[in-house]
C-alpha atoms as a PDB file:
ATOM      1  CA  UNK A   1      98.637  -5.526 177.305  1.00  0.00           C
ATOM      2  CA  UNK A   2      98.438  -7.441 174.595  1.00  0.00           C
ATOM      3  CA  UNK A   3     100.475 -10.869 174.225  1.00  0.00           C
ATOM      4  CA  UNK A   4     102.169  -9.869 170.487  1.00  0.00           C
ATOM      5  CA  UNK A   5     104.300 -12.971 170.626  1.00  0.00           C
ATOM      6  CA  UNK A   6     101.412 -15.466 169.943  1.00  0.00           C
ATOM      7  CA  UNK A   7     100.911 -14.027 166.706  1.00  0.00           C
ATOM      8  CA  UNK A   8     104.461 -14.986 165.639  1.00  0.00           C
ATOM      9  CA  UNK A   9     104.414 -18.669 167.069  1.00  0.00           C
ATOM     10  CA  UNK A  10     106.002 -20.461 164.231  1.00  0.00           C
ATOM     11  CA  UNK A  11     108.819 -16.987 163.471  1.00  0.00           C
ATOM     12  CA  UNK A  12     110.271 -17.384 167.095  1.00  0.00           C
ATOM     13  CA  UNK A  13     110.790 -13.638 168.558  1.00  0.00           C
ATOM     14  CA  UNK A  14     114.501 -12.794 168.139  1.00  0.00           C
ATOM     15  CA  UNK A  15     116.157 -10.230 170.431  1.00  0.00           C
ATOM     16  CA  UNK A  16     117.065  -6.356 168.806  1.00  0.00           C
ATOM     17  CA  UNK A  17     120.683  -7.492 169.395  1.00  0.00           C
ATOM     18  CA  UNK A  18     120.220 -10.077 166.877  1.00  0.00           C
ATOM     19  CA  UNK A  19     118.766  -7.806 164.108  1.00  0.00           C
ATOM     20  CA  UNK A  20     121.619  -5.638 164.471  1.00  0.00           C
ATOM     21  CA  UNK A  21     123.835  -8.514 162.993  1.00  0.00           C
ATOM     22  CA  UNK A  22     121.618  -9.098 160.266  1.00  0.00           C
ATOM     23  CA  UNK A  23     123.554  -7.503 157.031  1.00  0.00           C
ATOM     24  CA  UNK A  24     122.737  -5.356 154.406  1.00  0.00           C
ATOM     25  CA  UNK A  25     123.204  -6.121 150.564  1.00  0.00           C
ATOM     26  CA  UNK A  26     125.528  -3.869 148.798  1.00  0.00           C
ATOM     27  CA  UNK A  27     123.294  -0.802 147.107  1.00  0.00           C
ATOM     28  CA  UNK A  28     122.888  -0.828 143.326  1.00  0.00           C
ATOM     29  CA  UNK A  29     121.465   1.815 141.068  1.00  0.00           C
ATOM     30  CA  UNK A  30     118.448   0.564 141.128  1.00  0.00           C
ATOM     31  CA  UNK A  31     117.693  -0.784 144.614  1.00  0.00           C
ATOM     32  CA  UNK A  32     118.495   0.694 147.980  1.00  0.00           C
ATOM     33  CA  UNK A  33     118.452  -1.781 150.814  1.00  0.00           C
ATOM     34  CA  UNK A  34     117.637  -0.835 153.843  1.00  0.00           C
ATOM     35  CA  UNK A  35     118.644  -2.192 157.284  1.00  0.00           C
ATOM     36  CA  UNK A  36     116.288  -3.724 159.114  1.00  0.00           C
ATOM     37  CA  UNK A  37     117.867  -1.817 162.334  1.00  0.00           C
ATOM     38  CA  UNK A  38     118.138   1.518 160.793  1.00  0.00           C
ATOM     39  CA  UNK A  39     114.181   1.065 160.011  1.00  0.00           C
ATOM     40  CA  UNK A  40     113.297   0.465 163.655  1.00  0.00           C
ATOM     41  CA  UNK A  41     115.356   3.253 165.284  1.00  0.00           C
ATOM     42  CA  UNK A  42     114.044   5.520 162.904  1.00  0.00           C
ATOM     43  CA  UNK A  43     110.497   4.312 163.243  1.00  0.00           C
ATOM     44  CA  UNK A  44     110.641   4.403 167.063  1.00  0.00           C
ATOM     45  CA  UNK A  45     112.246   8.020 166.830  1.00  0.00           C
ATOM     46  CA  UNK A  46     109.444   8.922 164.459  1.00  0.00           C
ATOM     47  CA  UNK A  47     106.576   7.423 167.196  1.00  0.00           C
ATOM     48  CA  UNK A  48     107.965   9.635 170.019  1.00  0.00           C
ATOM     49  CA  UNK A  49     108.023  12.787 167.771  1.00  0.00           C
ATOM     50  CA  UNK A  50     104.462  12.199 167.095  1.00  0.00           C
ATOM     51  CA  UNK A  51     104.074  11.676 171.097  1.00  0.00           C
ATOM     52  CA  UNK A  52     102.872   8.318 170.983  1.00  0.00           C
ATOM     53  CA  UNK A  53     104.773   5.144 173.225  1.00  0.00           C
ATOM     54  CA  UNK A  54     105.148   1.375 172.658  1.00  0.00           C
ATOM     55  CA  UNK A  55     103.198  -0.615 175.331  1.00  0.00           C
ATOM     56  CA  UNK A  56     104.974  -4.030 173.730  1.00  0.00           C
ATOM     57  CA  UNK A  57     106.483  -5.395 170.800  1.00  0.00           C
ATOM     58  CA  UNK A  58     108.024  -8.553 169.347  1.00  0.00           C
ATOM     59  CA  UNK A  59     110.221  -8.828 166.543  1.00  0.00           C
ATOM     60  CA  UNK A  60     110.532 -11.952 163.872  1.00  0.00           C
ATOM     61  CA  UNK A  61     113.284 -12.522 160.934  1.00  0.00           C
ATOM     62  CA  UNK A  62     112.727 -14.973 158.243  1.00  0.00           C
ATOM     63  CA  UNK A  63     114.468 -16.661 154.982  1.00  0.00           C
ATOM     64  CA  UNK A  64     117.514 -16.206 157.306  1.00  0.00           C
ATOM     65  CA  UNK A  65     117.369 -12.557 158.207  1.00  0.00           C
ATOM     66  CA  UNK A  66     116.715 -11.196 154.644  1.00  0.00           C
ATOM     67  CA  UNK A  67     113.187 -10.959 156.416  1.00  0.00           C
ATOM     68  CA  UNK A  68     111.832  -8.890 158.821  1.00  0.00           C
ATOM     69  CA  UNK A  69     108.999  -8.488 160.866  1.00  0.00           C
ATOM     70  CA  UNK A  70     107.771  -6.449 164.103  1.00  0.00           C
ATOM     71  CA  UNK A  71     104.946  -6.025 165.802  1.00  0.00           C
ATOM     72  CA  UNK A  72     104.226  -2.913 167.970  1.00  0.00           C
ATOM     73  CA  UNK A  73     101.300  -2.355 170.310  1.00  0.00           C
ATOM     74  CA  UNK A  74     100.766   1.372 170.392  1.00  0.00           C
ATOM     75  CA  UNK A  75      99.413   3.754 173.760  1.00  0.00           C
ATOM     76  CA  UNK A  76      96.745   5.633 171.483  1.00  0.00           C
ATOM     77  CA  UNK A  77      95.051   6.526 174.907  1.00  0.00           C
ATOM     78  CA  UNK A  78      91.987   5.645 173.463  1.00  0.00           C
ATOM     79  CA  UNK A  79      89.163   5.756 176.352  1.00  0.00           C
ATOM     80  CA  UNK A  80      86.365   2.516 175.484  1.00  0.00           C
ATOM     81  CA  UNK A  81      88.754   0.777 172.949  1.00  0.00           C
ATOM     82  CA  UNK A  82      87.755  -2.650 172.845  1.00  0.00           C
ATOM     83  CA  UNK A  83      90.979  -3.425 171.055  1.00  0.00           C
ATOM     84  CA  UNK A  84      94.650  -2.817 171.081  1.00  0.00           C
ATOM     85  CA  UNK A  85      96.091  -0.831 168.203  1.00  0.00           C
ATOM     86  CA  UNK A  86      98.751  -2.475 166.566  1.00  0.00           C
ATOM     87  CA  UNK A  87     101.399  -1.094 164.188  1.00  0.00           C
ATOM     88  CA  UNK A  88     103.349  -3.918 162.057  1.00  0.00           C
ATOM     89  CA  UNK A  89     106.697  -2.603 160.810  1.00  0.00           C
ATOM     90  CA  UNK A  90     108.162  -4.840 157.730  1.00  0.00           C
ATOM     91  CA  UNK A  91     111.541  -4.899 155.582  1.00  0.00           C
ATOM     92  CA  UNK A  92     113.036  -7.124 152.838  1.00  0.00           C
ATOM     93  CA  UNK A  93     116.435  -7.461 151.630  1.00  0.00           C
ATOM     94  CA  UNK A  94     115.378  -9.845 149.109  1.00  0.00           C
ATOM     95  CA  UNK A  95     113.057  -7.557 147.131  1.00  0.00           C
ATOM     96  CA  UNK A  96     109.893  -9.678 147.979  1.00  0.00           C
ATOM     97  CA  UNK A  97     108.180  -6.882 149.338  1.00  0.00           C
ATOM     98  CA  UNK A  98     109.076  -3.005 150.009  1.00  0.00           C
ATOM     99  CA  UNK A  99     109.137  -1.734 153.280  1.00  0.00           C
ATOM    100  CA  UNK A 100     105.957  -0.677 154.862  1.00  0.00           C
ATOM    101  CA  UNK A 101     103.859   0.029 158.110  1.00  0.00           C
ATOM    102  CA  UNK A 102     100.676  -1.918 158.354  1.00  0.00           C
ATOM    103  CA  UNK A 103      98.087  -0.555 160.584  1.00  0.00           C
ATOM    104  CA  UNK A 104      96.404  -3.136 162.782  1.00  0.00           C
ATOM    105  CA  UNK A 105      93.955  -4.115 165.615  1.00  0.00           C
ATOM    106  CA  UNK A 106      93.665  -7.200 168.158  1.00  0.00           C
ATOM    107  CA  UNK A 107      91.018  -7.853 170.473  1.00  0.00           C
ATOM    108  CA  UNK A 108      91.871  -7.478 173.811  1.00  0.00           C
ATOM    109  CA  UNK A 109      89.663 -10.460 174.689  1.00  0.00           C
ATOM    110  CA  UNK A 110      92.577 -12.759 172.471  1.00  0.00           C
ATOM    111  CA  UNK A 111      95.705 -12.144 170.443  1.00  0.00           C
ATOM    112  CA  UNK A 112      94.014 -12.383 167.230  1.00  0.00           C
ATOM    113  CA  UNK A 113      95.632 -10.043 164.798  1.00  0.00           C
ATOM    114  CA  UNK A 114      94.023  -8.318 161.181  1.00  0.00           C
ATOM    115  CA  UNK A 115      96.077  -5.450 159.250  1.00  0.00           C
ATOM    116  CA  UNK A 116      93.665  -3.235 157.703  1.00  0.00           C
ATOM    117  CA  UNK A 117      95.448  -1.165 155.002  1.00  0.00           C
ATOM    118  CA  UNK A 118      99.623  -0.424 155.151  1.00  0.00           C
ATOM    119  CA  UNK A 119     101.625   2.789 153.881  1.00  0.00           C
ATOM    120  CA  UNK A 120     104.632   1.493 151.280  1.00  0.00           C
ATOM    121  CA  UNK A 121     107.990   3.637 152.290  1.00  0.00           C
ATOM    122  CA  UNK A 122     109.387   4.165 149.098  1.00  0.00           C
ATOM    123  CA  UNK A 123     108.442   1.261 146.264  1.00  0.00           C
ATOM    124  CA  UNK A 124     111.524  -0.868 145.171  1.00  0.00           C
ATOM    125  CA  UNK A 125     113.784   0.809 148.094  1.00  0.00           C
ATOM    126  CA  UNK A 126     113.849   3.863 145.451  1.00  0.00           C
ATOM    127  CA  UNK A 127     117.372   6.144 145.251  1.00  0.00           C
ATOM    128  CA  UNK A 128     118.126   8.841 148.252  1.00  0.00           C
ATOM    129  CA  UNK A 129     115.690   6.836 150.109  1.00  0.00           C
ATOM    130  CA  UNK A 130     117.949   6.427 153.107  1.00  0.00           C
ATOM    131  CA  UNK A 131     118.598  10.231 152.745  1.00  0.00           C
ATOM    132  CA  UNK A 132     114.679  10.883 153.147  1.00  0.00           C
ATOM    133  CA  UNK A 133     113.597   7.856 155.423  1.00  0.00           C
ATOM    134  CA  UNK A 134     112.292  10.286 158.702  1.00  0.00           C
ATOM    135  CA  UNK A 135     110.500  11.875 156.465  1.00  0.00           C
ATOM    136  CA  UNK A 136     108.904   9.084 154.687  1.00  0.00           C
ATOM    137  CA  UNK A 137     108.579   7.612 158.267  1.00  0.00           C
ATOM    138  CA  UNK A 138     106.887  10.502 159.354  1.00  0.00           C
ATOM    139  CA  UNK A 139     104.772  11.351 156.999  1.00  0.00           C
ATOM    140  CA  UNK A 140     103.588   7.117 157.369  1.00  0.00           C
ATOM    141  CA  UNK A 141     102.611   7.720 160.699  1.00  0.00           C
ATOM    142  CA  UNK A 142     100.508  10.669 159.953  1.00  0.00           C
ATOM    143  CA  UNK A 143      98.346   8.294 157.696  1.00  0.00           C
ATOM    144  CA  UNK A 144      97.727   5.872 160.620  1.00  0.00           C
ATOM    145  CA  UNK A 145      94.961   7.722 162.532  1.00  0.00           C
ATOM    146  CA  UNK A 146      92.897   7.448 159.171  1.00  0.00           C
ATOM    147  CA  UNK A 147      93.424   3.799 158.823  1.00  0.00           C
ATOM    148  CA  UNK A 148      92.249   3.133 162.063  1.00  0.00           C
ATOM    149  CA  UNK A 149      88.982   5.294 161.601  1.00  0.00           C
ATOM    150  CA  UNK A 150      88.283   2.977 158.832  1.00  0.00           C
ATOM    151  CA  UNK A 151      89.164  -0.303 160.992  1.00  0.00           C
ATOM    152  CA  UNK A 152      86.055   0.983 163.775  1.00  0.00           C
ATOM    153  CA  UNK A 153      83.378   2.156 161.106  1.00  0.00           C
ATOM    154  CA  UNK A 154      84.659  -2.261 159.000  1.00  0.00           C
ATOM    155  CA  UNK A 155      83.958  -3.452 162.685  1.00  0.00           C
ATOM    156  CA  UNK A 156      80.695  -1.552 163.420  1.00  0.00           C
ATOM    157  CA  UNK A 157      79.793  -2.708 160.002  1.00  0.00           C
ATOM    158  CA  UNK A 158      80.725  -7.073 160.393  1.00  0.00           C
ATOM    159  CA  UNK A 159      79.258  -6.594 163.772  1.00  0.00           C
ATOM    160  CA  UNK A 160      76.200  -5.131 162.243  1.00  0.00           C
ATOM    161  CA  UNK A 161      75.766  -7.778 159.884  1.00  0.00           C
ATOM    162  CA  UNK A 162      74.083 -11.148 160.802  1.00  0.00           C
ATOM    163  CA  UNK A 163      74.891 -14.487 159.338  1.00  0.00           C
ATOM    164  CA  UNK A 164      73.411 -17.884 158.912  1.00  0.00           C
ATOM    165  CA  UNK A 165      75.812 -20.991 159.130  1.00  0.00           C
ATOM    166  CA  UNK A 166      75.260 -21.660 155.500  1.00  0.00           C
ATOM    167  CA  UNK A 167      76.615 -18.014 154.777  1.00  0.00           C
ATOM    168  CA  UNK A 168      79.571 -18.840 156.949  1.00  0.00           C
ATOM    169  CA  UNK A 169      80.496 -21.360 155.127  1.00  0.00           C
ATOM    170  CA  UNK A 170      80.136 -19.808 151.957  1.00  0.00           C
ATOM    171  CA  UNK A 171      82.264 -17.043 152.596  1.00  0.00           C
ATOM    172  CA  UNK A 172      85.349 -19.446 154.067  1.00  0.00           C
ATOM    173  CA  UNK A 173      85.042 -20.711 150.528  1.00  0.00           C
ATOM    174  CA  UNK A 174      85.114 -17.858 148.920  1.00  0.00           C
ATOM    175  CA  UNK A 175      88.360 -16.903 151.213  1.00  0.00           C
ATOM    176  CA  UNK A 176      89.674 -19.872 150.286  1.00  0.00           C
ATOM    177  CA  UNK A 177      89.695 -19.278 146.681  1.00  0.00           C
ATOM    178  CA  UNK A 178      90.772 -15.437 147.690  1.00  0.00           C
ATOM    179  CA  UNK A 179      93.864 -16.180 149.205  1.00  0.00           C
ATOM    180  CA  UNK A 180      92.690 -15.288 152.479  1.00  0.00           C
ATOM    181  CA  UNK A 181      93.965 -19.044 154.109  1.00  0.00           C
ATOM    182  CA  UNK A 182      95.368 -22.231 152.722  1.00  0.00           C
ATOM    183  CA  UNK A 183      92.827 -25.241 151.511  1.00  0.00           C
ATOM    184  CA  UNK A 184      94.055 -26.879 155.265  1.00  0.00           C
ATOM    185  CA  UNK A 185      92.551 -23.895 157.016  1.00  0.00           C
ATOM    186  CA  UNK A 186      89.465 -24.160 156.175  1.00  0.00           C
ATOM    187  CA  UNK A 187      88.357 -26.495 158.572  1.00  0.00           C
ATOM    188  CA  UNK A 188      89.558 -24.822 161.247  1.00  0.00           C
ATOM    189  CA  UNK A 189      87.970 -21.608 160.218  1.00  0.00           C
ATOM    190  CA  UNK A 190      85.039 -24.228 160.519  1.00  0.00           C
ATOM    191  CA  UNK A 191      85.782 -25.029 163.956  1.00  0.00           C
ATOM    192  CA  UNK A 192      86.514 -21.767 165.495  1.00  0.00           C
ATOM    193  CA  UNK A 193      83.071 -20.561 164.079  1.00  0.00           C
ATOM    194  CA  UNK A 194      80.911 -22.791 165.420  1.00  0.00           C
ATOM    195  CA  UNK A 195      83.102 -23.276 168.497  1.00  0.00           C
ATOM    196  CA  UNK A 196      84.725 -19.856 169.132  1.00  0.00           C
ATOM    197  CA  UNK A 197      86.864 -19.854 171.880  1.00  0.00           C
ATOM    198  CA  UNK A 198      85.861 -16.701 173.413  1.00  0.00           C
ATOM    199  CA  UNK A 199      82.148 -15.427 173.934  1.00  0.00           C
ATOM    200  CA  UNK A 200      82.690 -11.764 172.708  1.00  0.00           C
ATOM    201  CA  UNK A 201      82.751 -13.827 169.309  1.00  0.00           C
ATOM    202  CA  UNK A 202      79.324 -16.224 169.931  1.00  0.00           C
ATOM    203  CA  UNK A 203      77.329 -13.560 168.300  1.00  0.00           C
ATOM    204  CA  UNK A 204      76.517 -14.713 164.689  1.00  0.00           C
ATOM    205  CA  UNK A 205      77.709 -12.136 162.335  1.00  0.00           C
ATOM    206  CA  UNK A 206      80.512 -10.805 160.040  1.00  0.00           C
ATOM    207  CA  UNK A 207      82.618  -9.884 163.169  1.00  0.00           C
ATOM    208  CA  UNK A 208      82.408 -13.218 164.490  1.00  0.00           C
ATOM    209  CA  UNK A 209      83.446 -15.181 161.667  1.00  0.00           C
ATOM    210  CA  UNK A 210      86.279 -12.273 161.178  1.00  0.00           C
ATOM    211  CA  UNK A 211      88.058 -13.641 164.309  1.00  0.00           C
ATOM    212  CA  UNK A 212      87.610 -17.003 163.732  1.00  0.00           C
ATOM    213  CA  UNK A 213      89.904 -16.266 160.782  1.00  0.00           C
ATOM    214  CA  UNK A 214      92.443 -14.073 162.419  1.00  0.00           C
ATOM    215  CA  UNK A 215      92.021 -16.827 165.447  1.00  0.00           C
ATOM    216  CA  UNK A 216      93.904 -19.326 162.334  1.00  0.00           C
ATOM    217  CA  UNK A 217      96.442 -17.083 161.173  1.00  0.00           C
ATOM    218  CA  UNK A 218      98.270 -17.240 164.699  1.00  0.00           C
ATOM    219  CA  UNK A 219     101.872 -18.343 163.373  1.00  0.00           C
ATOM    220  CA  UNK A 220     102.962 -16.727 160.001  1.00  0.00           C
ATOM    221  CA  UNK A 221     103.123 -12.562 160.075  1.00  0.00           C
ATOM    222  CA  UNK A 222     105.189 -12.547 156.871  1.00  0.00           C
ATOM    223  CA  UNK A 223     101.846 -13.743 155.359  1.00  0.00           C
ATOM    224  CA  UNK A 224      99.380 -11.859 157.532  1.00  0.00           C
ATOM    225  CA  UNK A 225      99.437  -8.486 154.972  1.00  0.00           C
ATOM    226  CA  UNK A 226      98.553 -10.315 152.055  1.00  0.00           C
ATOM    227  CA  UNK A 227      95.875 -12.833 153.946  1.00  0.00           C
ATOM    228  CA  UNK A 228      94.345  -9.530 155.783  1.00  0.00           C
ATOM    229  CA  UNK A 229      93.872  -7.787 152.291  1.00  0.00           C
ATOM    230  CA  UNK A 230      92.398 -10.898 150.531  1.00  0.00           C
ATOM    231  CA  UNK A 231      89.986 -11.688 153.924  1.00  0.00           C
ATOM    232  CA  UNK A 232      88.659  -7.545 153.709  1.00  0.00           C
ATOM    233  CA  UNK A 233      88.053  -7.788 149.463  1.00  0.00           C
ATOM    234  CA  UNK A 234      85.535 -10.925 150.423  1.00  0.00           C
ATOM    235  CA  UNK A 235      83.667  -9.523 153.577  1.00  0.00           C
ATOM    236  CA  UNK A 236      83.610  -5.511 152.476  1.00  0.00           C
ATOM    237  CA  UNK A 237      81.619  -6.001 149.795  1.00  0.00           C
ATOM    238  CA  UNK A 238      79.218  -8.849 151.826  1.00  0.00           C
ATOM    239  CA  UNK A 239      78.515  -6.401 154.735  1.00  0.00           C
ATOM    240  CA  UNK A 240      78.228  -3.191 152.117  1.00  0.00           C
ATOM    241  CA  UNK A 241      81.476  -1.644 152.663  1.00  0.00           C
ATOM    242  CA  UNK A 242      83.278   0.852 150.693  1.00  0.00           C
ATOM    243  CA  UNK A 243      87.225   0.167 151.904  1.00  0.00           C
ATOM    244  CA  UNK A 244      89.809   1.347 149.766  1.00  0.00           C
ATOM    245  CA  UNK A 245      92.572  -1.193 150.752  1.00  0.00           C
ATOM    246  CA  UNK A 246      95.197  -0.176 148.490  1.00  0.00           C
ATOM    247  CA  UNK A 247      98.455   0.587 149.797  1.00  0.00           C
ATOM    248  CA  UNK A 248      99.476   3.736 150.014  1.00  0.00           C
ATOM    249  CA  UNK A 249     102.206   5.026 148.697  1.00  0.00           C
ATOM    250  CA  UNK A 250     104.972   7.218 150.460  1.00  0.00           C
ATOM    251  CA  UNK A 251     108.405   8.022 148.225  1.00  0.00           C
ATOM    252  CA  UNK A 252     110.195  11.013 147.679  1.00  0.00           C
END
């Protein structure tokens, strides 16, 4: 089972209970709040209709509670995985982001963690969008299993595709400039690829240098979306990749 919480070292894990007291803003014409409580029951309701079961999950808030977070390691009862699928659930009450399901793996070697695409329920928390959430829910979860096929054919592809050192380097530059970590990660991106701290990563390709990213982003998930999408529009392209990363869209 994977070890979520390491993912989410500097957002300490809150309990459910604690959620529950977060509050809501008041509804306006134009912007529909939704509580980041309702969102998880509805979510976990939603996973057991679709007969799938949480192994684990951990649970952040930031910018005191008007951010949310979760993590949720999902029982795909996939036979050979060599990861952990890993659903991130997200909410805002301060209209910095809508509220979305990323689709994720980790390594079961480490806790390294990489969304690779995310379904948006209802941009701008849209009118009668409480009224339709299990729906919208629903209909999110049913776009999962293709997100994941395109997770396996990006890692046969970065494991497929061999680098030098001087190509490493020039593609933590070019995340860098991307967005895909801040100008003081970049040495440790260093570090971690010449160094890795596990051998399933000694190999030296795209895959390898992959983790030593995610290996870096351990501590922020509000920011692991964004950083995800900016890492995958540098090294789709290098290893000949075709991903349409674009979230999609679910509103009624």
């Amino acid at each position: 089972m994977l070890n979520l919480a390491v993912s989410g070292a500097d957002h300490a894990s809150v309990p459910l209970d604690q959620i529950n007291l977060v509050p809501t803003p008041q509804a306006t014409s134009t912007f529909q709040p939704i509580a980041h409580s309702v969102l998880i029951d509805i979510f976990r309701d939603q996973l057991k209709t679709a007969g799938l079961s949480v192994l684990s999950e951990h649970h952040t808030l930031a910018r005191y509670g008007q951010r949310y977070f979760g993590l949720f390691q999902i029982d795909m009862k996939r036979e050979g995985a060599k990861s952990g699928t890993v659903v991130g659930l997200r909410n805002a009450h301060d209209k910095s982001f809508p509220a979305g399901i990323c689709a994720g793996n980790a390594p079961f070697v480490c806790s390294n963690l990489c969304f690779h695409n995310e379904v948006v329920l209802g941009r701008k928390h849209t009118t009668h969008i409480m009224k339709h959430l299990p729906e919208i829910v629903s209909r999110a979860i049913g776009k999962l299993g293709d997100m994941w096929v395109k997770h396996e054919k990006r890692v046969e592809g970065y494991s497929n595709t061999v680098l030098t050192d001087e190509q490493a380097g020039h593609l933590i530059l070019k995340g860098y400039r991307a967005g895909a970590i801040g100008k003081g990660m970049i040495v440790d991106v260093l570090d971690q690829w010449e160094k890795p701290l596990h051998e399933e990563f000694a190999p030296r390709n795209l895959w390898s240098l992959h983790n030593a990213f995610t290996e870096v982003y351990k501590g922020n998930l509000v920011a692991l979306p964004k950083r995800s999408e900016a890492l995958h529009s540098i090294f789709d392209p290098f290893a000949g990749l075709t991903v349409d990363m674009s979230p999609i869209e679910i509103a009624v």
